[in-house]
N, C-alpha and C. Protein backbone atom coordinates (compact mmCIF):
# COMPACT_ATOMS: atom_id res chain seq x y z
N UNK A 1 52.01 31.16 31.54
CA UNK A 1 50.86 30.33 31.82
C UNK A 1 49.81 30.57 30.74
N UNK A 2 49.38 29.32 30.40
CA UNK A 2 48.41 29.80 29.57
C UNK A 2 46.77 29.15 29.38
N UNK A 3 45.32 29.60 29.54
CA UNK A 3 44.60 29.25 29.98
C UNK A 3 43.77 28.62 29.03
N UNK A 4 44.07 29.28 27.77
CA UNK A 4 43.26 28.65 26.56
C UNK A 4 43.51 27.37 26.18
N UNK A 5 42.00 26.13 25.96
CA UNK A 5 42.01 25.27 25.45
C UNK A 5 41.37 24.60 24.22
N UNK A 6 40.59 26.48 23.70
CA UNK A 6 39.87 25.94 22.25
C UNK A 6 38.64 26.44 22.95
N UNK A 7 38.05 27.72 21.71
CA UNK A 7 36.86 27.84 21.92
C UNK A 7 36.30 28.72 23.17
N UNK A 8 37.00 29.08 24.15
CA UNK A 8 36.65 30.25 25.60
C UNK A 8 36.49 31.26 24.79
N UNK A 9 36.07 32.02 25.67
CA UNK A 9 35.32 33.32 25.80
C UNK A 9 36.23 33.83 27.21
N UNK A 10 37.23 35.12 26.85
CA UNK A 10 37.83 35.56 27.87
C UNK A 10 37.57 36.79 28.45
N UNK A 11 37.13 37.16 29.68
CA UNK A 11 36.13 37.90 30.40
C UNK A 11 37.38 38.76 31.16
N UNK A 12 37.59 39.92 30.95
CA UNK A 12 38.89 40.80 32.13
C UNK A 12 37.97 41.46 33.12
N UNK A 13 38.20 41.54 34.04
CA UNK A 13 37.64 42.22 35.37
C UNK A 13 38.57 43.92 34.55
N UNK A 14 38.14 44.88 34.28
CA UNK A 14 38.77 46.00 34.22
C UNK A 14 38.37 46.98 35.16
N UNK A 15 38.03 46.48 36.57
CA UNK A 15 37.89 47.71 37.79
C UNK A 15 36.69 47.90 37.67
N UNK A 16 36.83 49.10 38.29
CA UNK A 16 35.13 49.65 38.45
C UNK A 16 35.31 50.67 37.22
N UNK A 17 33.66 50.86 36.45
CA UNK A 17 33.25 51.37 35.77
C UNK A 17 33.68 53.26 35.71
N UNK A 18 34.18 53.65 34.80
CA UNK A 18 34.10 55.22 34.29
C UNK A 18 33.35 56.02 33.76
N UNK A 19 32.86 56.87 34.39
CA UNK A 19 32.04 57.51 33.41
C UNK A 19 32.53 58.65 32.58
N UNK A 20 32.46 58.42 31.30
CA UNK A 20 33.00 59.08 30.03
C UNK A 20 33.18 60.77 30.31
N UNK A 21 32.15 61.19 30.98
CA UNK A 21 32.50 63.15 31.15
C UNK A 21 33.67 62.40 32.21
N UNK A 22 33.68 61.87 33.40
CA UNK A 22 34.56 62.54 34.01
C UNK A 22 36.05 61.71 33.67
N UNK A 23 36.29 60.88 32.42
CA UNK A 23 37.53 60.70 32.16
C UNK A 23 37.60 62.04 30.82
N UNK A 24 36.47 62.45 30.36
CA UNK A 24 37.39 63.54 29.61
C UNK A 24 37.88 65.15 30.22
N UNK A 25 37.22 65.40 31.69
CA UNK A 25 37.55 65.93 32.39
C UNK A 25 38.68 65.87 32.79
N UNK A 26 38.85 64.51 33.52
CA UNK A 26 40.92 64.49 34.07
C UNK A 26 41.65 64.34 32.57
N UNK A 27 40.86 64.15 31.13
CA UNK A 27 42.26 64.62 30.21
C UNK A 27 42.63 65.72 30.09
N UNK A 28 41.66 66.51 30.15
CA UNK A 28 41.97 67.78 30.07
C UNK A 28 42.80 68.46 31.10
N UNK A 29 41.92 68.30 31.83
CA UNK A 29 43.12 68.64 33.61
C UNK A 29 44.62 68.18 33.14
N UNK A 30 44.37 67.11 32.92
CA UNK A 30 45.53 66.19 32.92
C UNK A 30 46.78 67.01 31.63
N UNK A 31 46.22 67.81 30.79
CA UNK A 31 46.71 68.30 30.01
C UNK A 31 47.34 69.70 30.25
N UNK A 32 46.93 70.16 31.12
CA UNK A 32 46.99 71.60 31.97
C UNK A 32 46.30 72.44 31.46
N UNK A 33 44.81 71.95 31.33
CA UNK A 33 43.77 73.39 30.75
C UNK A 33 42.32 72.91 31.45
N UNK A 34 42.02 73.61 31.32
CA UNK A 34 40.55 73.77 32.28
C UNK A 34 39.47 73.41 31.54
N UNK A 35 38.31 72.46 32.02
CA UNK A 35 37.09 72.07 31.41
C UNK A 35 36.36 73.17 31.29
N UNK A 36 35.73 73.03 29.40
CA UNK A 36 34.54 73.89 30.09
C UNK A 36 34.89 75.40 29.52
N UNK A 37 36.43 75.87 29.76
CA UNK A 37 36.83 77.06 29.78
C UNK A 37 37.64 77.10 28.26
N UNK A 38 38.68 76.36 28.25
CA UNK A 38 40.06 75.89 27.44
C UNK A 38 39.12 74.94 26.59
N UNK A 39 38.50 73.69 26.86
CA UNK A 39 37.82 72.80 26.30
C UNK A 39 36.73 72.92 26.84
N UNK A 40 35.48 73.09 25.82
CA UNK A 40 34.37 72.47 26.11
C UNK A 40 33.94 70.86 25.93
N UNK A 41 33.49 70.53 26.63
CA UNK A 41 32.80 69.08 27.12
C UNK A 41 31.49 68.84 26.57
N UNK A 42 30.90 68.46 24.97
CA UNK A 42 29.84 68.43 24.67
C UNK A 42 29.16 66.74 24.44
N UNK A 43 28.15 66.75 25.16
CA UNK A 43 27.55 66.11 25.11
C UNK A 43 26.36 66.02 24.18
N UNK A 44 26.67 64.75 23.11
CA UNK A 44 25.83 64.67 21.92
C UNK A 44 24.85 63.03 22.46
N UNK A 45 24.85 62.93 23.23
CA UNK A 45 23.79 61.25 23.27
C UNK A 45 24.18 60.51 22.59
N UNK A 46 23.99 58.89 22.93
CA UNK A 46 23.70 57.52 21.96
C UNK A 46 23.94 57.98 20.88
N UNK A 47 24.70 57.42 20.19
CA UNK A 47 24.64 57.50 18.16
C UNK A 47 23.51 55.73 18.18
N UNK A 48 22.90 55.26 16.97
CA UNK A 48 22.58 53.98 16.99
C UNK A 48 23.59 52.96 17.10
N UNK A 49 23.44 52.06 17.70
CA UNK A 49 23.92 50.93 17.93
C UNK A 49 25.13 51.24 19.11
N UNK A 50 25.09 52.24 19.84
CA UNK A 50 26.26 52.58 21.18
C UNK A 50 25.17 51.85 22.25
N UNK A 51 25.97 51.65 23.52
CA UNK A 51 25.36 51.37 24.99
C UNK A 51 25.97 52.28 25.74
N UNK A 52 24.67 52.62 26.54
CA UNK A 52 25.14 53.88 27.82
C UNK A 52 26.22 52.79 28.43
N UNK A 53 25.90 51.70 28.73
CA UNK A 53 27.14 50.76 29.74
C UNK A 53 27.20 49.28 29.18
N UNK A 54 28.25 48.29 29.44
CA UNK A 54 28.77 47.27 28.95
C UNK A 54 28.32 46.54 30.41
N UNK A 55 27.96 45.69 29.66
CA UNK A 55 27.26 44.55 30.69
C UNK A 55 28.44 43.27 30.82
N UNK A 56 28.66 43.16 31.77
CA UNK A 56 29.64 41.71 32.14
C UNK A 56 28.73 40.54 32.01
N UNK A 57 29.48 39.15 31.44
CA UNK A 57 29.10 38.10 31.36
C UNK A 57 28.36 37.32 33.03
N UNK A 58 27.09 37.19 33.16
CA UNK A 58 27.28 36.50 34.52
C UNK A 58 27.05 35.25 34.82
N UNK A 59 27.33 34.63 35.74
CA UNK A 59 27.68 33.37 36.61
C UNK A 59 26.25 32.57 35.45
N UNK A 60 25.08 32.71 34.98
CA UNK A 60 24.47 31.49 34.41
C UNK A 60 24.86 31.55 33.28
N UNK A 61 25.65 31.89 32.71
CA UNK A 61 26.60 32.22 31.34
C UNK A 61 27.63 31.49 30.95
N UNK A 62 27.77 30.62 32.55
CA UNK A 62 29.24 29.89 32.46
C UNK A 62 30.11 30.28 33.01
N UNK A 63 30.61 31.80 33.52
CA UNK A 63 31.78 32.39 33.69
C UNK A 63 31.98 31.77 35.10
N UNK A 64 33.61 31.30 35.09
CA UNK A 64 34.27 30.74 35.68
C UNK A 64 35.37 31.81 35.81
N UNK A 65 35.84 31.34 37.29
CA UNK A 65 37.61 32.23 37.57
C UNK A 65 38.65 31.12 36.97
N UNK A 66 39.92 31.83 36.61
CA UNK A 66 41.08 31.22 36.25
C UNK A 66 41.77 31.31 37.73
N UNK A 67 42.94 30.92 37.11
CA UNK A 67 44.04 31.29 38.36
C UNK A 67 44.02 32.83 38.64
N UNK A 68 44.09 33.62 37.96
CA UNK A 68 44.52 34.89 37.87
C UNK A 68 43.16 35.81 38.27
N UNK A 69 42.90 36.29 38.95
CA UNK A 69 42.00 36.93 39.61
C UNK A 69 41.17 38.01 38.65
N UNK A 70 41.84 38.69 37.76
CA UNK A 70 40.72 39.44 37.10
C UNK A 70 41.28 38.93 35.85
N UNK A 71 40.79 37.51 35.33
CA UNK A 71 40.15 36.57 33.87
C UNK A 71 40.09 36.23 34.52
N UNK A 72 38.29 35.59 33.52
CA UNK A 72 37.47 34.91 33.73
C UNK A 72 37.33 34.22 32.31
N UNK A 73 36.66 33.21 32.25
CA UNK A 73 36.37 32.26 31.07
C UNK A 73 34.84 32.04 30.85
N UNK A 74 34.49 32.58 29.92
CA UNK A 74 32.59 32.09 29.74
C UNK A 74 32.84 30.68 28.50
N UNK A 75 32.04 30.30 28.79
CA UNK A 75 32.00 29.23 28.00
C UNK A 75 30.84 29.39 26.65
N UNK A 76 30.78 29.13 25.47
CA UNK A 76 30.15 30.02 24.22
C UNK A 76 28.91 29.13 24.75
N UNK A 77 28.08 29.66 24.60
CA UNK A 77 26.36 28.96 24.85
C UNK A 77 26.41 27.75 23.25
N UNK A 78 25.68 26.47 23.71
CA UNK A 78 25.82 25.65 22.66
C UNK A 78 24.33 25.95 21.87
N UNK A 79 23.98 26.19 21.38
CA UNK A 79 22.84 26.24 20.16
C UNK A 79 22.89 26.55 18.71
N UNK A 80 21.82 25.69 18.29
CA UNK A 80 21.71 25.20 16.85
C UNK A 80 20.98 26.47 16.32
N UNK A 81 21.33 26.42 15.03
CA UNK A 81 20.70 27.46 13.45
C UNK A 81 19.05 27.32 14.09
N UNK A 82 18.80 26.41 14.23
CA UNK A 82 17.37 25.93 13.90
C UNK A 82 16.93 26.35 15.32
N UNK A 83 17.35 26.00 16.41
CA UNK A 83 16.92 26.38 17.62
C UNK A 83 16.64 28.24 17.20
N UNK A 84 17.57 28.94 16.95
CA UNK A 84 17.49 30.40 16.76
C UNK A 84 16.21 30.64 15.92
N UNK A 85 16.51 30.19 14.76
CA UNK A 85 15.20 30.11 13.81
C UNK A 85 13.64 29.92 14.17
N UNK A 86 14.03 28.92 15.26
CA UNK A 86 12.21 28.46 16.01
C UNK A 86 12.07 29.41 16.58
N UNK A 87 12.84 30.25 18.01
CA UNK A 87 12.67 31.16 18.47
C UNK A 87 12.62 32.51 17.72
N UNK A 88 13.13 32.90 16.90
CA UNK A 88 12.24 33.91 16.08
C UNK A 88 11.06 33.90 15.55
N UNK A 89 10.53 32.99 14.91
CA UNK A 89 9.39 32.57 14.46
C UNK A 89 8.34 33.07 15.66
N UNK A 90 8.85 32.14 16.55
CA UNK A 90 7.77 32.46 17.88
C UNK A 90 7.67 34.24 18.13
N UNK A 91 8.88 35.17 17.81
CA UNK A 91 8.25 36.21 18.38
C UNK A 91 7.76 37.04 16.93
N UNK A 92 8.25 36.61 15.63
CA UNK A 92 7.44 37.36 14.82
C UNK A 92 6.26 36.62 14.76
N UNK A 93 5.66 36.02 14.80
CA UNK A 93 3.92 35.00 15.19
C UNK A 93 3.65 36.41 15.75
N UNK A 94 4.10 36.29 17.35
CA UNK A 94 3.76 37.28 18.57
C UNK A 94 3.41 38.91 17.85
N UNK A 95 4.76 38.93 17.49
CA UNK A 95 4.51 40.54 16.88
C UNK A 95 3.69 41.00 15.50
N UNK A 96 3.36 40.24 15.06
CA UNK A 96 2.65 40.01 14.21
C UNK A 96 0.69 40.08 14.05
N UNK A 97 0.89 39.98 15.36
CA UNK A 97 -0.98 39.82 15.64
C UNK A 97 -1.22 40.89 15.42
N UNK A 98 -3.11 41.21 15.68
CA UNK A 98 -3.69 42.71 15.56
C UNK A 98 -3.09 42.95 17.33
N UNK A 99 -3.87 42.18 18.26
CA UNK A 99 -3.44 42.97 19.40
C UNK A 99 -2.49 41.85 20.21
N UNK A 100 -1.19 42.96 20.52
CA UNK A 100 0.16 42.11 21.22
C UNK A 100 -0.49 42.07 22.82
N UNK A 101 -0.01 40.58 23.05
CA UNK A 101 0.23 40.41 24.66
C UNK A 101 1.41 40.62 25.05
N UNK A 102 1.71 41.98 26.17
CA UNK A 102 3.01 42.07 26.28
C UNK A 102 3.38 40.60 27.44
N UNK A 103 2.31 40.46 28.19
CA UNK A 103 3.00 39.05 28.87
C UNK A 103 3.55 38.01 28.12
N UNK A 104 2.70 37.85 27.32
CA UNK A 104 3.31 36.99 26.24
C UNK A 104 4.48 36.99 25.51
N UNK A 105 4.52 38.38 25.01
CA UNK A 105 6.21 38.61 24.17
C UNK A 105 7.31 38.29 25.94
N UNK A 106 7.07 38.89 26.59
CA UNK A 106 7.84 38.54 27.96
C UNK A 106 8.39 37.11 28.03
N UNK A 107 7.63 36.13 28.40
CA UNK A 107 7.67 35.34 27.97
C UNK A 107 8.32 34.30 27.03
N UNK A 108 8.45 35.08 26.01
CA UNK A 108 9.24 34.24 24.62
C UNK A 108 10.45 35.03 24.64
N UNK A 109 10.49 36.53 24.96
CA UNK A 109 11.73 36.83 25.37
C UNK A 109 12.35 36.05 26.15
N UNK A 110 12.15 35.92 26.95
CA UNK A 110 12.18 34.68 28.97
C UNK A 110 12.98 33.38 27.87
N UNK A 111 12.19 32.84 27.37
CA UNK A 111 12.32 31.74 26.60
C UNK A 111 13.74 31.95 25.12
N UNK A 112 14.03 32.98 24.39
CA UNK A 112 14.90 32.80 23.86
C UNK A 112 16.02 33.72 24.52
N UNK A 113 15.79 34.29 25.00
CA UNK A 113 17.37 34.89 26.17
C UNK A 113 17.19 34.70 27.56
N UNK A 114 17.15 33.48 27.64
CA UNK A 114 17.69 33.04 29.29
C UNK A 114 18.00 33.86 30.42
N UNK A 115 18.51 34.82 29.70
CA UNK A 115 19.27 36.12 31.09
C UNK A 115 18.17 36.96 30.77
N UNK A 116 17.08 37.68 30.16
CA UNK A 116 16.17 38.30 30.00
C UNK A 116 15.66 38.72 30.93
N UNK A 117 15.65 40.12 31.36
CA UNK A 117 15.01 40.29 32.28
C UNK A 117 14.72 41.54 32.18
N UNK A 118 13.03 41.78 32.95
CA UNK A 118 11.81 42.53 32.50
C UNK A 118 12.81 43.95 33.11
N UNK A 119 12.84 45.45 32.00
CA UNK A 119 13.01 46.51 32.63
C UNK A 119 12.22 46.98 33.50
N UNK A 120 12.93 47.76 34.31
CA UNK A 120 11.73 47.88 35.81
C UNK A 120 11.55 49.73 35.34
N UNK A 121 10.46 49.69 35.50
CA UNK A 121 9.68 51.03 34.62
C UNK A 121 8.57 51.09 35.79
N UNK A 122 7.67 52.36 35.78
CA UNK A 122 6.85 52.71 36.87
C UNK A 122 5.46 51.75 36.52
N UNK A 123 5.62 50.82 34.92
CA UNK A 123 4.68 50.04 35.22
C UNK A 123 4.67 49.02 35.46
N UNK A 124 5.71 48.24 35.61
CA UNK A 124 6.08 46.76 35.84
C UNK A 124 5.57 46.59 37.85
């Protein structure tokens, strides 16, 4: 069977999420030596450009089910050079002033990423 017709974006359901110590934990186990003891487990943080977690495509994105229960299909967002171009403009304008309105950059964020949404911090 085959689902592609030009142009998808193919989305796998891969389960629920792992967290990285405890899959290098069961390798080790898994190897017959002990965490920690046999192997140490060091934790160095983010290098630039890593994510603590991978964000799934969601439902205002397009993503649709196939037949097959874990694929999914997003559909590529349609926008122009120039659309991108206006929306930058707008936030270097923004970032650019003597004093920033963060409602404002909010806002034009809001406005060029659709899915944008405000981190929730003890001041929001």
């Amino acid at each position: 069977m085959t689902y592609a017709k030009g142009g998808e974006i193919f989305v796998l359901d891969m389960g629920e999420p792992v967290k990285i110590y405890d899959l290098a934990e069961s390798l080790i186990k898994l190897s017959g030596l002990v965490p920690g003891k046999d192997i140490k487990i060091e934790i160095t943080g983010l290098r630039p450009g890593e994510k603590l977690y991978e964000e799934i495509l969601m439902n205002e994105e397009g993503l649709e089910k196939t037949s097959h229960n874990k694929i999914f299909v997003a559909e590529p967002m349609h926008i122009t050079m120039q659309d991108i171009d206006h929306k930058l403009e707008q936030l270097k304008d923004l970032l650019g002033k003597q004093e920033m309105d963060k409602t404002q950059i909010k806002n034009v964020m809001k406005n060029v990423v659709p899915t944008f949404q405000e981190p929730q911090t003890s001041e929001s």
